[in-house]
N, C-alpha and C. Protein backbone atom coordinates (compact mmCIF):
# COMPACT_ATOMS: atom_id res chain seq x y z
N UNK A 1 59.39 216.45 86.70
CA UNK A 1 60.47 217.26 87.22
C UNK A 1 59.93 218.44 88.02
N UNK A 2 58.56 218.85 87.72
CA UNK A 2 58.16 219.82 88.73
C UNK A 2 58.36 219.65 89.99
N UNK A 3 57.66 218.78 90.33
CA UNK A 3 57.95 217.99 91.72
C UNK A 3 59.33 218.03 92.48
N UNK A 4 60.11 217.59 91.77
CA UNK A 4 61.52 218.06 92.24
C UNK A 4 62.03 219.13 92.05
N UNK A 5 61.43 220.09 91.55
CA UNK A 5 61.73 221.13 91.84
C UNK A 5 61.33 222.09 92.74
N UNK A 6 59.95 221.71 92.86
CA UNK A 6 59.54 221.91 94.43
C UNK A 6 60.03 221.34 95.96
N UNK A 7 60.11 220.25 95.45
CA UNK A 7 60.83 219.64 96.50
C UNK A 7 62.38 220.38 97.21
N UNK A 8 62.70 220.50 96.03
CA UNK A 8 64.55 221.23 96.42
C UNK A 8 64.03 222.44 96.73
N UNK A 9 63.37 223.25 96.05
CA UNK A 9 62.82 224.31 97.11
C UNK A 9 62.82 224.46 98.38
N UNK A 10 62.33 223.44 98.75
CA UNK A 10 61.21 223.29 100.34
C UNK A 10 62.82 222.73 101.22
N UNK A 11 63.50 222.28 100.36
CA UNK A 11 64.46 222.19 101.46
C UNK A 11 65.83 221.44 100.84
N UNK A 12 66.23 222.89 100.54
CA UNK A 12 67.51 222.84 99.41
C UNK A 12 68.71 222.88 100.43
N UNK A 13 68.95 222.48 101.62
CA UNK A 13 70.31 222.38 101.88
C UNK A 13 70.44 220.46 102.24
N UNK A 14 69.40 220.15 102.24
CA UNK A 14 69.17 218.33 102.42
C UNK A 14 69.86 218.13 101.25
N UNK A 15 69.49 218.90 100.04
CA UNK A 15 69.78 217.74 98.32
C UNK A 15 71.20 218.20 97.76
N UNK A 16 71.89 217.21 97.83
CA UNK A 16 72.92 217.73 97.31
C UNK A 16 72.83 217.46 95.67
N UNK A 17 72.10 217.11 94.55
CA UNK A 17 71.81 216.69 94.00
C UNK A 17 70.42 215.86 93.42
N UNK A 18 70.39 215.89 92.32
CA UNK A 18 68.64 215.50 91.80
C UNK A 18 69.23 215.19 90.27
N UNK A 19 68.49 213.99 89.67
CA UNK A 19 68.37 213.51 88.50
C UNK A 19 67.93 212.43 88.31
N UNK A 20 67.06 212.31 86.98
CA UNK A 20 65.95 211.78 86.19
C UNK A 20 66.50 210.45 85.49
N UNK A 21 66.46 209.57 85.90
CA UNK A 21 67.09 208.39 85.21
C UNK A 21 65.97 207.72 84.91
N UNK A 22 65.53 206.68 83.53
CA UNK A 22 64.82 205.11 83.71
C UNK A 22 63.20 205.50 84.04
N UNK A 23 63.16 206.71 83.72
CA UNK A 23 61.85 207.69 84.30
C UNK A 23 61.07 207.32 86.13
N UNK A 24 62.74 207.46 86.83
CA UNK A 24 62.71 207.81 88.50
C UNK A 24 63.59 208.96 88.39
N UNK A 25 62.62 209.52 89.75
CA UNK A 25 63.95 210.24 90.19
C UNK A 25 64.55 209.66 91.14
N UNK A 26 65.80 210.93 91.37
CA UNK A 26 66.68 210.11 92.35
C UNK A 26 67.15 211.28 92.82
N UNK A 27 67.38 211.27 94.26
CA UNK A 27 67.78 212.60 94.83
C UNK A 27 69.23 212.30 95.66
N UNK A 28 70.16 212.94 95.89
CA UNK A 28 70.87 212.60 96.58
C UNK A 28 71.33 213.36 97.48
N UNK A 29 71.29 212.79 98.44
CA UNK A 29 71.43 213.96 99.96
C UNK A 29 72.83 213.63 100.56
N UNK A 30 72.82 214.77 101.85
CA UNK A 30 73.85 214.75 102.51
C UNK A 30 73.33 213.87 103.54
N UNK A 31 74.61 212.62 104.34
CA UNK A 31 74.51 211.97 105.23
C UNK A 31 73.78 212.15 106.24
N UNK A 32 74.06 213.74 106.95
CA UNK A 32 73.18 214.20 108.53
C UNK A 32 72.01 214.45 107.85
N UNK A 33 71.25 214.49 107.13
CA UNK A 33 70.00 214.83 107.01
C UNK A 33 68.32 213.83 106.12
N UNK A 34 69.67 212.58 106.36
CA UNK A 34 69.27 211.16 105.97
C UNK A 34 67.41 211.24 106.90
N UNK A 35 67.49 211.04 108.57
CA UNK A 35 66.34 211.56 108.57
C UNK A 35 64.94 212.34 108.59
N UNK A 36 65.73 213.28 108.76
CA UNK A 36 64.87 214.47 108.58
C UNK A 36 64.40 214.77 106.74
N UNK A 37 65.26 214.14 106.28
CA UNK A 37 64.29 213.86 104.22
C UNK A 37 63.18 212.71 104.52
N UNK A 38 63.87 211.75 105.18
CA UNK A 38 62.92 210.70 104.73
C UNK A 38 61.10 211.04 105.66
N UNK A 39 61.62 211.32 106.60
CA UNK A 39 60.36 212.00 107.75
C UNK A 39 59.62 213.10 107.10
N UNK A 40 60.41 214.03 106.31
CA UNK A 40 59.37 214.74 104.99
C UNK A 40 59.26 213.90 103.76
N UNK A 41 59.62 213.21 103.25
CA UNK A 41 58.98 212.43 102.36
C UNK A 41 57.81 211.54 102.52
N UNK A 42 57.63 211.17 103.78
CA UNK A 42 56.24 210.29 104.28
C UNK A 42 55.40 210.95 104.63
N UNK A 43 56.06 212.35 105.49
CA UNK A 43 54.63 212.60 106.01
C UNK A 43 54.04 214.07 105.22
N UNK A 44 55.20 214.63 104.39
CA UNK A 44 54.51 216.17 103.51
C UNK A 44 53.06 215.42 102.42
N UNK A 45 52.36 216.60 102.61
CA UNK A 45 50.46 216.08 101.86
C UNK A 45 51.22 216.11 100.72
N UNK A 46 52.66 216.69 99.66
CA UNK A 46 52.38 216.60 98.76
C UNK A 46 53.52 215.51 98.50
N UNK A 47 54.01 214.70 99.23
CA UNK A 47 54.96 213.33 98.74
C UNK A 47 54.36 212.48 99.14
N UNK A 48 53.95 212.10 100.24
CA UNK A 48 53.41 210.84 100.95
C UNK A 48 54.16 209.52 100.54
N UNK A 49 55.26 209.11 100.99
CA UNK A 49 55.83 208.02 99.96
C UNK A 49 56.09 207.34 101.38
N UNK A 50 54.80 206.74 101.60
CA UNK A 50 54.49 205.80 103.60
C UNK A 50 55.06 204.15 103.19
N UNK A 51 55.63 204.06 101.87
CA UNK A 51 55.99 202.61 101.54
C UNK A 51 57.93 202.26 101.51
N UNK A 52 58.30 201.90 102.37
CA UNK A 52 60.51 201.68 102.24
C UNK A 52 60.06 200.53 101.17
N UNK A 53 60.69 200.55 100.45
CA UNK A 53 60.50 199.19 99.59
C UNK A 53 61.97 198.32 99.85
N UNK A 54 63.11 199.06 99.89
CA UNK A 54 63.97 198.60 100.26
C UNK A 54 65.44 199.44 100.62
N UNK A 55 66.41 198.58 101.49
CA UNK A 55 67.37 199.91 101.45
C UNK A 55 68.88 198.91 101.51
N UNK A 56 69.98 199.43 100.00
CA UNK A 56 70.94 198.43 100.26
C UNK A 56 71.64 199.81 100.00
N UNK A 57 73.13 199.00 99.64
CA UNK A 57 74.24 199.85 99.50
C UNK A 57 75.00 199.38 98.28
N UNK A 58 75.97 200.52 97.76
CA UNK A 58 76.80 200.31 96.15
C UNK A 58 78.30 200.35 97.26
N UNK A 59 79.06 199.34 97.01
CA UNK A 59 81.09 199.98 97.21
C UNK A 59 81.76 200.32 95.99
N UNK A 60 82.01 201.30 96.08
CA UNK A 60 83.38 202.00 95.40
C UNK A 60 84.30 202.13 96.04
N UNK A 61 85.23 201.28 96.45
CA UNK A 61 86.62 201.21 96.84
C UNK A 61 87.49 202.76 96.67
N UNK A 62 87.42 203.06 95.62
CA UNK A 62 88.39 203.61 95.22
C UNK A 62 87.93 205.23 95.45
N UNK A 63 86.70 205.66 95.90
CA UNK A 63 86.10 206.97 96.33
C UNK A 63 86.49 206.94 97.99
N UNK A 64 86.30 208.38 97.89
CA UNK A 64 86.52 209.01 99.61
C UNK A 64 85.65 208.24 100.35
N UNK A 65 84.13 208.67 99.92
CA UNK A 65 83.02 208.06 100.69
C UNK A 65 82.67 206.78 99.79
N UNK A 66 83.21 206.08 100.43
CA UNK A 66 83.20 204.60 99.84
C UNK A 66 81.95 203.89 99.93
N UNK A 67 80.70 203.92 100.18
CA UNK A 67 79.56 203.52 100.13
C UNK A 67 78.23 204.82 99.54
N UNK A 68 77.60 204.10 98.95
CA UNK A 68 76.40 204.76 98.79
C UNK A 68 75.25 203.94 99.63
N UNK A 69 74.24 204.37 100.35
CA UNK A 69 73.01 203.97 101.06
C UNK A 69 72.13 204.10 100.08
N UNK A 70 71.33 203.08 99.53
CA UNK A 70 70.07 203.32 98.48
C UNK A 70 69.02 202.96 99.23
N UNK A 71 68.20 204.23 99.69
CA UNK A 71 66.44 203.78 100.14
C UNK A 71 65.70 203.92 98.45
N UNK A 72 65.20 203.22 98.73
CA UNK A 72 63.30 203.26 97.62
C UNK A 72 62.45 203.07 97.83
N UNK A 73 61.59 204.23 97.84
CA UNK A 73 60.17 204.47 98.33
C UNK A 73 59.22 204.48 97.38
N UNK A 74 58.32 204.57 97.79
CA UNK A 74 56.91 204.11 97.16
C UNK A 74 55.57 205.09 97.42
N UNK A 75 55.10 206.16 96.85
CA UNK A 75 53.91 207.22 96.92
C UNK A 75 52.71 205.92 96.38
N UNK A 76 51.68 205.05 97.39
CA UNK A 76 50.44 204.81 96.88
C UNK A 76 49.81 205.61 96.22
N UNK A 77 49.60 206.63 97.03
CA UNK A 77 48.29 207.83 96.95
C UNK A 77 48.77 208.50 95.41
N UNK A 78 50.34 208.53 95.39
CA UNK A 78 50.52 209.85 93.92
C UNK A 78 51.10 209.12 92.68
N UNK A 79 51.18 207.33 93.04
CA UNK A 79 51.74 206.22 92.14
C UNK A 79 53.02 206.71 91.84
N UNK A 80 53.62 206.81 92.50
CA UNK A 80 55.48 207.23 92.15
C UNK A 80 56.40 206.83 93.19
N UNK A 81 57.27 206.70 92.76
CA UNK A 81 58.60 206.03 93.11
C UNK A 81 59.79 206.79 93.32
N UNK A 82 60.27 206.73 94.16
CA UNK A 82 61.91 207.67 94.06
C UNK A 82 62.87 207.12 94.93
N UNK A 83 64.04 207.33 94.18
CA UNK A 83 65.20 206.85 95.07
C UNK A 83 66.05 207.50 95.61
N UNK A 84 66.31 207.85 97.09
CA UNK A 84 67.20 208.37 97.91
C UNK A 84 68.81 207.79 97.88
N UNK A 85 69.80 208.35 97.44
CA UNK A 85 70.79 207.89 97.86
C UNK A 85 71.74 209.53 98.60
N UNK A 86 72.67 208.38 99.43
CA UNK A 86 73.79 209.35 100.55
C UNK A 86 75.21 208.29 100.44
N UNK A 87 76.25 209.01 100.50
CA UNK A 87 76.85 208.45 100.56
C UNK A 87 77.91 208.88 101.85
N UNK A 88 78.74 207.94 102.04
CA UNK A 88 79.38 207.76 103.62
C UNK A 88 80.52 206.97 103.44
N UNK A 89 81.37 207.18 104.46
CA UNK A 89 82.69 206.76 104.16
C UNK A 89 82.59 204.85 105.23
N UNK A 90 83.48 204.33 105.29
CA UNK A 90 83.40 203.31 106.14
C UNK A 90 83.40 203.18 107.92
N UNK A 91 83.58 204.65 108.27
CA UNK A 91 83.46 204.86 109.62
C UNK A 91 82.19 205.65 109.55
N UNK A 92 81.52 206.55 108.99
CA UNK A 92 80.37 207.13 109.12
C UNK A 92 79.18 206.77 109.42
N UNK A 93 78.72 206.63 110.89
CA UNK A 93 77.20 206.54 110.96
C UNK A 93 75.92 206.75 110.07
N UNK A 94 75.30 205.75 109.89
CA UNK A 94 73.89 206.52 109.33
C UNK A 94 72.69 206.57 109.66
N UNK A 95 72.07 207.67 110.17
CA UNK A 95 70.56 207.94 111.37
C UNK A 95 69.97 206.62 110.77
N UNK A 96 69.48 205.84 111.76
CA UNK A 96 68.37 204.78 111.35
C UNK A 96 67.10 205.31 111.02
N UNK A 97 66.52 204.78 110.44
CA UNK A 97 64.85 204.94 110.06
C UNK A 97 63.96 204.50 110.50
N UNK A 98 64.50 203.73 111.27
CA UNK A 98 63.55 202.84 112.26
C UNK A 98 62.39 203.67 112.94
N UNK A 99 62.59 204.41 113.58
CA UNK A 99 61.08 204.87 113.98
C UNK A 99 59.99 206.03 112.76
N UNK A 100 60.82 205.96 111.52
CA UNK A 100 59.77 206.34 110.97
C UNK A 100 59.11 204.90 110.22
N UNK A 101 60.17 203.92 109.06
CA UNK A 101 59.43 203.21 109.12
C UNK A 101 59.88 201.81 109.41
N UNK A 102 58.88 200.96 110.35
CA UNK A 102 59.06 199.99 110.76
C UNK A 102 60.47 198.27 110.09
N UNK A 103 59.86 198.52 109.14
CA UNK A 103 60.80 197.55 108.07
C UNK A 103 61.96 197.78 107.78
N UNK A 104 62.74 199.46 108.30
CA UNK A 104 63.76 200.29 107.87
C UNK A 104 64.18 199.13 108.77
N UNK A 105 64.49 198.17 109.78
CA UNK A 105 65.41 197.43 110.98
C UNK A 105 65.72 196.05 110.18
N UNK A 106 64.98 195.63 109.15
CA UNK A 106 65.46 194.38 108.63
C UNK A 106 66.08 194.72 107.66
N UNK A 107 66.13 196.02 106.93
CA UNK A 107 66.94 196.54 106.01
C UNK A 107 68.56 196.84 106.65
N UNK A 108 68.11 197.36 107.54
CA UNK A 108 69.24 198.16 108.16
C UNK A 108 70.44 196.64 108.24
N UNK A 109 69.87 196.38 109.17
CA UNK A 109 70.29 194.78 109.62
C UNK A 109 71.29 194.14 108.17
N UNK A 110 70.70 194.24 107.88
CA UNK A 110 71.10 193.45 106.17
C UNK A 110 72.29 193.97 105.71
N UNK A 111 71.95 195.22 105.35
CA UNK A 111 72.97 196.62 105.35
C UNK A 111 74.07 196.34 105.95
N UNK A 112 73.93 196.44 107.64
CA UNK A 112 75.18 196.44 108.36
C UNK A 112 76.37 195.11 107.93
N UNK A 113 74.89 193.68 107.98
CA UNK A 113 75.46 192.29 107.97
C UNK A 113 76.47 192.21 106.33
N UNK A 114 75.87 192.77 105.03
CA UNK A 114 76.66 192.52 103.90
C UNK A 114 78.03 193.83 103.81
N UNK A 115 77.55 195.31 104.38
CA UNK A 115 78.68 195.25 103.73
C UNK A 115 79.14 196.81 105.09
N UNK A 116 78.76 196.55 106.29
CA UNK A 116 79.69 197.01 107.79
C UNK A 116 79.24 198.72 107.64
N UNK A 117 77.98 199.01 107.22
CA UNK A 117 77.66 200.24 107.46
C UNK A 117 76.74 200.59 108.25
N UNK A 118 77.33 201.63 109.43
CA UNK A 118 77.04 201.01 110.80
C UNK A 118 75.51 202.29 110.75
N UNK A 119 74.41 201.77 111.55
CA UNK A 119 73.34 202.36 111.13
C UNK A 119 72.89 203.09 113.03
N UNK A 120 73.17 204.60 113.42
CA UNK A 120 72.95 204.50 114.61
C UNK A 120 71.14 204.66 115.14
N UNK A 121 71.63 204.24 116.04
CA UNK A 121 69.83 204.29 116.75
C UNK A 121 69.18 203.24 116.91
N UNK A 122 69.84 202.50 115.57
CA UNK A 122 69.11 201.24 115.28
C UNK A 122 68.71 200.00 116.29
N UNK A 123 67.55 199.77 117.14
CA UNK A 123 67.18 198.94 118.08
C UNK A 123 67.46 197.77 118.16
N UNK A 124 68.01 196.60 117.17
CA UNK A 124 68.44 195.65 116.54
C UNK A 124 69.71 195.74 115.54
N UNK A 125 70.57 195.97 115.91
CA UNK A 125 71.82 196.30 114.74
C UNK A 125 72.45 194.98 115.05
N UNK A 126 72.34 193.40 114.46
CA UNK A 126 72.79 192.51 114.41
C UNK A 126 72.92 191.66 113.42
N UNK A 127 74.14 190.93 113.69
CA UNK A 127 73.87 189.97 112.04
C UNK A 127 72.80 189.27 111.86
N UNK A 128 72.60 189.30 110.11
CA UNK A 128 71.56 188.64 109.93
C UNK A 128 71.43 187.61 108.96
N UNK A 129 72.25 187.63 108.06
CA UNK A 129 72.90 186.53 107.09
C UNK A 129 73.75 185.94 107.05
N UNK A 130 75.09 186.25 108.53
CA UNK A 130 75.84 185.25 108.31
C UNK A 130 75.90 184.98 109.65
N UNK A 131 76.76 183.81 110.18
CA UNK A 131 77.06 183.49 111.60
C UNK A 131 77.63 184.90 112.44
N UNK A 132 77.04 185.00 113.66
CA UNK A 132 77.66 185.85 114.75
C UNK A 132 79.24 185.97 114.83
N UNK A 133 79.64 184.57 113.84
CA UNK A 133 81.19 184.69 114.85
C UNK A 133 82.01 184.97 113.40
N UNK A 134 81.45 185.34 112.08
CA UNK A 134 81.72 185.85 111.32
C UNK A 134 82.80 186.86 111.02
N UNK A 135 83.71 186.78 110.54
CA UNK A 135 84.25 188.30 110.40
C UNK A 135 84.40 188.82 108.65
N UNK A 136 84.55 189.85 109.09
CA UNK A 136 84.25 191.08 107.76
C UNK A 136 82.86 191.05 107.23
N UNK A 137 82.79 191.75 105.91
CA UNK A 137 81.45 191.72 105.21
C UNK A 137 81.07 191.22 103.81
N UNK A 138 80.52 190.57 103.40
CA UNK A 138 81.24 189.69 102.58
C UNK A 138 80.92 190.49 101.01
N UNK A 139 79.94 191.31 101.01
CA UNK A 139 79.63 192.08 99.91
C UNK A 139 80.46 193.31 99.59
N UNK A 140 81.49 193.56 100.30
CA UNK A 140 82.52 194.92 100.07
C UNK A 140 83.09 194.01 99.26
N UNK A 141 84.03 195.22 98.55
CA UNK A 141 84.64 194.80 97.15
C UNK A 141 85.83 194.54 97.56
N UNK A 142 86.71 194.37 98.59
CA UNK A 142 87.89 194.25 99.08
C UNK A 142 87.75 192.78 100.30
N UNK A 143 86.24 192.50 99.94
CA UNK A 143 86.40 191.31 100.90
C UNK A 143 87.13 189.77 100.12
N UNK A 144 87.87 188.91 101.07
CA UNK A 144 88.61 187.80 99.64
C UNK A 144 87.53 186.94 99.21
N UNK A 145 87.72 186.58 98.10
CA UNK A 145 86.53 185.88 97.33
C UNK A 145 86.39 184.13 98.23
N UNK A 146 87.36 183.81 98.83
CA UNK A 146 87.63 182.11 99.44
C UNK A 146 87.27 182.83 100.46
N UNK A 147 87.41 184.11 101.48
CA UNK A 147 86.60 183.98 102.82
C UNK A 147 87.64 183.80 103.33
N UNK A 148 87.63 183.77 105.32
CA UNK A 148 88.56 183.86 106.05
C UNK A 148 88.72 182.74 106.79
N UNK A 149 87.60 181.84 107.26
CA UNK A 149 87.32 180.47 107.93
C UNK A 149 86.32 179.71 106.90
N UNK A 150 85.95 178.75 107.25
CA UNK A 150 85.42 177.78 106.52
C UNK A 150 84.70 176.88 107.62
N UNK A 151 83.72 176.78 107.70
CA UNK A 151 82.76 175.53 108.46
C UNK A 151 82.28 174.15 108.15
N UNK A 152 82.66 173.39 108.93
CA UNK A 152 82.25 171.85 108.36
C UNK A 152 82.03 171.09 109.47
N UNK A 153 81.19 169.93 109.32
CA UNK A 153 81.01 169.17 110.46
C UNK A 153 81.77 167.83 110.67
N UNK A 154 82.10 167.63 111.68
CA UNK A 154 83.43 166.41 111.88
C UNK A 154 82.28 165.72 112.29
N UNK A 155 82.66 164.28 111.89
CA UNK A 155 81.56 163.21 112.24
C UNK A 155 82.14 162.82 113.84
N UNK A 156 83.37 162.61 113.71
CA UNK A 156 84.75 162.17 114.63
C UNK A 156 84.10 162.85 116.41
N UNK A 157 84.00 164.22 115.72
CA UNK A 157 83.73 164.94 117.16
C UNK A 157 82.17 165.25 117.40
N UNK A 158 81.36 165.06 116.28
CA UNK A 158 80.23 165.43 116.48
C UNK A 158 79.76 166.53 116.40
N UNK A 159 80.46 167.68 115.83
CA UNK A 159 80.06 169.16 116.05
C UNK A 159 80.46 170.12 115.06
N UNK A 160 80.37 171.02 114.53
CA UNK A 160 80.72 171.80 113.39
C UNK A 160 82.00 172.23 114.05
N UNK A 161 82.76 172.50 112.90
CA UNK A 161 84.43 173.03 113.33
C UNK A 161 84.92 174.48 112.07
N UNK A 162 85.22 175.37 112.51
CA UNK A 162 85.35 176.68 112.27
C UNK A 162 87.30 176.57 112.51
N UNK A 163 87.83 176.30 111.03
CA UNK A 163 89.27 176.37 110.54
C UNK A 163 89.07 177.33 109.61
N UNK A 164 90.52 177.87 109.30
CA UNK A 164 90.93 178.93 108.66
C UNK A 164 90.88 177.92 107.21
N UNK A 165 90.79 179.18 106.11
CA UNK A 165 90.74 178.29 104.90
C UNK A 165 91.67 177.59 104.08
N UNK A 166 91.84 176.69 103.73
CA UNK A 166 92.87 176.01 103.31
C UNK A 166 92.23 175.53 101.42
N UNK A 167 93.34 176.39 100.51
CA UNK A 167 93.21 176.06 99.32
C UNK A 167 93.95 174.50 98.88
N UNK A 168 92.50 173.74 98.15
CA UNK A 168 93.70 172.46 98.00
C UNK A 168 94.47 172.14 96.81
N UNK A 169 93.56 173.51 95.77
CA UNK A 169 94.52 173.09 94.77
C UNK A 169 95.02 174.55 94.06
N UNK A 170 95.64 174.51 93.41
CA UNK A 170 96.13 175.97 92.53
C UNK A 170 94.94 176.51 91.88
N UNK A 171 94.87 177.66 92.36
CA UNK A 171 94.08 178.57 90.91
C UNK A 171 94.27 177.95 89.39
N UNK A 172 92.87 177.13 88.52
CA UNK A 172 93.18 177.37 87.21
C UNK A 172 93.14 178.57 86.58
N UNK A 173 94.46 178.21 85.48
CA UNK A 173 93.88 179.29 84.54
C UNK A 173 93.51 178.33 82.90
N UNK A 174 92.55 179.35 82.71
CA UNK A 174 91.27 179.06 81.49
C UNK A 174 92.16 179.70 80.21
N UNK A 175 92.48 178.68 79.20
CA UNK A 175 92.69 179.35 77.50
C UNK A 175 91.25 179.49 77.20
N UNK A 176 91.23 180.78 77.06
CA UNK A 176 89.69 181.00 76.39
C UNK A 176 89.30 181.29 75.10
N UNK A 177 90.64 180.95 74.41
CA UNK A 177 90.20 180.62 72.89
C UNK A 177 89.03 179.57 72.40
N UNK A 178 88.60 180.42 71.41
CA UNK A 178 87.71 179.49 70.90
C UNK A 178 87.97 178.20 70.24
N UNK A 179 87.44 176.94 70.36
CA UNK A 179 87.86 175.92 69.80
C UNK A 179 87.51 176.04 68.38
N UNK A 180 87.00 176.56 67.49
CA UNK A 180 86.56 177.02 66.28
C UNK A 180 87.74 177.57 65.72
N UNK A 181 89.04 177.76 66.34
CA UNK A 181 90.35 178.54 66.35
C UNK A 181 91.26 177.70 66.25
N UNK A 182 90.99 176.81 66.63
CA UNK A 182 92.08 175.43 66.61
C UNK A 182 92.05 174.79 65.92
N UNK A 183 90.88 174.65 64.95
CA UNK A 183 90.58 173.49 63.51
C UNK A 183 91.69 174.91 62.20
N UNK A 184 92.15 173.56 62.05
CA UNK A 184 93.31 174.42 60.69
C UNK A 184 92.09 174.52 59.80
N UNK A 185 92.59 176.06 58.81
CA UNK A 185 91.69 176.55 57.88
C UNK A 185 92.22 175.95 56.42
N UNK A 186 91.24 175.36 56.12
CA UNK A 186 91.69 174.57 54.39
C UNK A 186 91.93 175.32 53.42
């Protein structure tokens, strides 16, 4: 905890927040200052954390700023770990990382493709897991669980065909009693 307490020192209007979970920390900043933390976290002599390990996102529907951004970094040199999160609403930009670190563009990418959080700067901001002609995101919590089109290949025409989805049978519903419940008791 020293460390973070130095840290919020050195630049206490970035953190809106700091706490010790699972023995990481985790800091949580304000949106505009997404890169100017991470650009002192790599390059200050006393963080050095030159490793993105990865960067996704949490939805909470039901909050103002409906996404959280999770980076996790990696200190070789000081063997420690910490996790950055910001959170942002569904129209809010978030500075790319791309030119600090390289791998921040297949993250980003990913990011945008599951769940539409738009990353600016970013040199490559394109889908990357689902088709181009895709719509919505399929990892938000308000996306429909059956999807909006459906793809299949017609032998007939020779070519994949992109129809809207068609349910063919009713939703079951499950008695989820136990069968151990149904043998009469002697």
């Amino acid at each position: 905890m020293k460390f973070a307490t130095s840290l919020i020192q050195s630049v206490p209007k970035w953190i809106e927040a700091c706490t010790f979970k699972n023995s990481e920390l985790i800091f949580y900043i304000y949106p505009t200052f997404v890169f100017p933390f991470m650009e002192f976290l790599k390059n200050h002599t006393q963080t050095q954390y030159k490793v993105l390990i990865d960067i996704t996102a949490v939805d909470y529907p039901s909050r103002k700023d409906r996404f959280e951004v999770v980076y996790n970094l990696l200190s070789v040199r000081h063997n420690a770990r910490v996790r950055v999160i910001t959170k942002v609403d569904e129209i809010t930009p978030v500075d790319s990382i791309v030119p600090i670190f390289n791998s921040a563009g297949w993250f980003e990418r990913e990011t945008w493709d599951m769940y539409g959080i738009f990353f600016s700067n970013n040199p490559d901001l394109r889908r990357i897991l689902t088709d181009y002609g895709f719509e919505g995101h399929p990892l938000r919590k308000d996306f429909p669980l059956s999807g909006y089109i459906e793809m299949r290949y017609d032998d007939s025409e020779k070519r994949v065909i992109a129809e809207p989805v068609q349910l063919t049978q009713d939703f079951r519903y499950f008695d989820f009693s136990s069968p151990l419940e149904l043998i009469e008791k002697r």
